[in-house]
Protein backbone atom coordinates (compact mmCIF):
# COMPACT_ATOMS: atom_id res chain seq x y z
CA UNK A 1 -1.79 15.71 8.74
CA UNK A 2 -5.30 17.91 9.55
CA UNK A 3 -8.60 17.43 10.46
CA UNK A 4 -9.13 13.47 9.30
CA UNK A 5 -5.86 12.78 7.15
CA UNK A 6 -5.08 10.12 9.48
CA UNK A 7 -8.16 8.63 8.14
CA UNK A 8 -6.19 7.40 4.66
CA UNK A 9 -3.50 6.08 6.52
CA UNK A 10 -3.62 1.76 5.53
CA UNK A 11 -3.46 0.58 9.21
CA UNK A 12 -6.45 2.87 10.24
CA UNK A 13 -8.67 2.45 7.03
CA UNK A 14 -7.75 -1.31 7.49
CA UNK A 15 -9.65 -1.71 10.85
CA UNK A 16 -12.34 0.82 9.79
CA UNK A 17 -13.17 -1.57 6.82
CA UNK A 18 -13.07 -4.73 8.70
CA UNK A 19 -15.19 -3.18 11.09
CA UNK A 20 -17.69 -1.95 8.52
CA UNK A 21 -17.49 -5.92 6.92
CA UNK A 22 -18.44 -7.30 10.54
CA UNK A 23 -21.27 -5.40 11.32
CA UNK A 24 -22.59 -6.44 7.63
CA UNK A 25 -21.67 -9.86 8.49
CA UNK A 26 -23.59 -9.79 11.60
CA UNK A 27 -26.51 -7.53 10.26
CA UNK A 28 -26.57 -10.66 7.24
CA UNK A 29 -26.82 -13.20 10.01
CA UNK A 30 -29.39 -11.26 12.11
CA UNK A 31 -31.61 -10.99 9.23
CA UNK A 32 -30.91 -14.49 7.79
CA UNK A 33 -33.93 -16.95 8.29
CA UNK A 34 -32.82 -20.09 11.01
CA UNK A 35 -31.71 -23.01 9.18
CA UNK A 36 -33.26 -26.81 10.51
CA UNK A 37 -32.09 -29.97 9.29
CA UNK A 38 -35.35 -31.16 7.68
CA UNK A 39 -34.44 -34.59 5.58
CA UNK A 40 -31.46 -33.88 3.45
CA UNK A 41 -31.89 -30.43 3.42
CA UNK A 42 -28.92 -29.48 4.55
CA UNK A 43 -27.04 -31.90 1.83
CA UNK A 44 -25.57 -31.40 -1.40
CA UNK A 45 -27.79 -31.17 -4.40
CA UNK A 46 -27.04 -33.63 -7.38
CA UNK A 47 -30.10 -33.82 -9.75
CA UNK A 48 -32.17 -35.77 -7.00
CA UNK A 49 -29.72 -38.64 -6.60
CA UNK A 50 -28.65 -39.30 -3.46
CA UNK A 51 -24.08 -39.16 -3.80
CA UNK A 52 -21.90 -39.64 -0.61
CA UNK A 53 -19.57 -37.31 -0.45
CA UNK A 54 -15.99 -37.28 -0.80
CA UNK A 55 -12.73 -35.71 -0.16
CA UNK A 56 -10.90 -34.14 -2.88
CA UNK A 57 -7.06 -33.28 -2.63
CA UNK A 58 -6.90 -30.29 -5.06
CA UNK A 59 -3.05 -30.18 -6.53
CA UNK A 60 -0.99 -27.23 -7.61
CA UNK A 61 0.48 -29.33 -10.60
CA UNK A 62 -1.55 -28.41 -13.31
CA UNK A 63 -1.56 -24.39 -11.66
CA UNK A 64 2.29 -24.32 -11.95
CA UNK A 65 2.38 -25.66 -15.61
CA UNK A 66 0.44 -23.23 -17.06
CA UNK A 67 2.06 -20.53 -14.74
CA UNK A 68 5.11 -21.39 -15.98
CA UNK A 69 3.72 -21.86 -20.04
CA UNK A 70 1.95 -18.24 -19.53
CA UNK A 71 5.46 -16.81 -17.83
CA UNK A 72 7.78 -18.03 -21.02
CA UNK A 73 5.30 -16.95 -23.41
CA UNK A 74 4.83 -13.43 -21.88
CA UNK A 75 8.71 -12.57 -21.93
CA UNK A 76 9.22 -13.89 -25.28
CA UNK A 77 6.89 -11.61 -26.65
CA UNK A 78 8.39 -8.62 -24.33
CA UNK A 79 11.48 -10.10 -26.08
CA UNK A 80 10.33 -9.65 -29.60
CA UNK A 81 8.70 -6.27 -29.19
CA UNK A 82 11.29 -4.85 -28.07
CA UNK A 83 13.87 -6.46 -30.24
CA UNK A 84 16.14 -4.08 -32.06
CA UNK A 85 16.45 -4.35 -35.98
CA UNK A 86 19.08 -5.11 -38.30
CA UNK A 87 21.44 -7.32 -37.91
CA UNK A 88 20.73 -7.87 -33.98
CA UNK A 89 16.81 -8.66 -35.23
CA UNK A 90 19.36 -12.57 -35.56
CA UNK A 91 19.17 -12.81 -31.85
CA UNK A 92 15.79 -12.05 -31.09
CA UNK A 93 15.02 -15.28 -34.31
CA UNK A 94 17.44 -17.45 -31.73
CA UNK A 95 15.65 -16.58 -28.59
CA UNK A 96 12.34 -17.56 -30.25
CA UNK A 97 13.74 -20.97 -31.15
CA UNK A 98 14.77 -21.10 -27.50
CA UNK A 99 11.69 -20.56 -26.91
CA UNK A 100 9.95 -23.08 -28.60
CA UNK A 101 11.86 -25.60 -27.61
CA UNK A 102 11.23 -25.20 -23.88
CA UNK A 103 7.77 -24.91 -25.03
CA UNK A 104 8.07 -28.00 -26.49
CA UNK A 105 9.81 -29.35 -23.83
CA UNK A 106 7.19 -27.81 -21.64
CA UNK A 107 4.34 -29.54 -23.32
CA UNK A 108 5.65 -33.31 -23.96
CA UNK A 109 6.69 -33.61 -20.36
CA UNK A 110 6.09 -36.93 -19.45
């Protein structure tokens, strides 16, 4: 390595980043005005009604079904495209019915 190679090295351009974020951070709070708690101020806006909050429990369900729907449809069209032709092009027809049905299964999950 010369001069400033060790620069570009991820450790050391790791902590010179962070440190460039935190002094942002801090400049952004030194110049941000003082916040005070002046009747409701501080409280969610919705449309001028006044709604307690609540706590949400956000769920991974929904995330990992269309994970998985995006993953099977992604191979099976790597499948396809690179299917050969002739009389192999039958096996590439088979793994799109596979396909489909776990698709199918995929989707009428109960």
């Amino acid at each position: 390595m010369t001069g400033l190679d060790f620069l570009l090295s991820p450790p050391v351009a790791f902590v010179l980043f962070l440190a460039v974020a935190g002094l942002i951070y801090l400049l952004g709070k030194h110049l941000a005005p003082k916040t005070t708690d002046v009747g409701g101020k501080l409280t969610s806006y919705a449309c001028g009604e006044d709604i307690p909050g609540t706590k949400v429990q956000f769920g991974y369900r929904l995330f990992f079904f269309i994970a998985l729907f995006f993953t099977i449809m992604h191979v099976a069209a790597l499948i396809i495209a690179t299917a050969p032709s002739g009389k192999l092009a039958l096996f590439a027809v088979l793994y799109l019915a596979v396909v489909f049905l776990s698709i199918l299964a995929l989707v009428t999950r109960s």
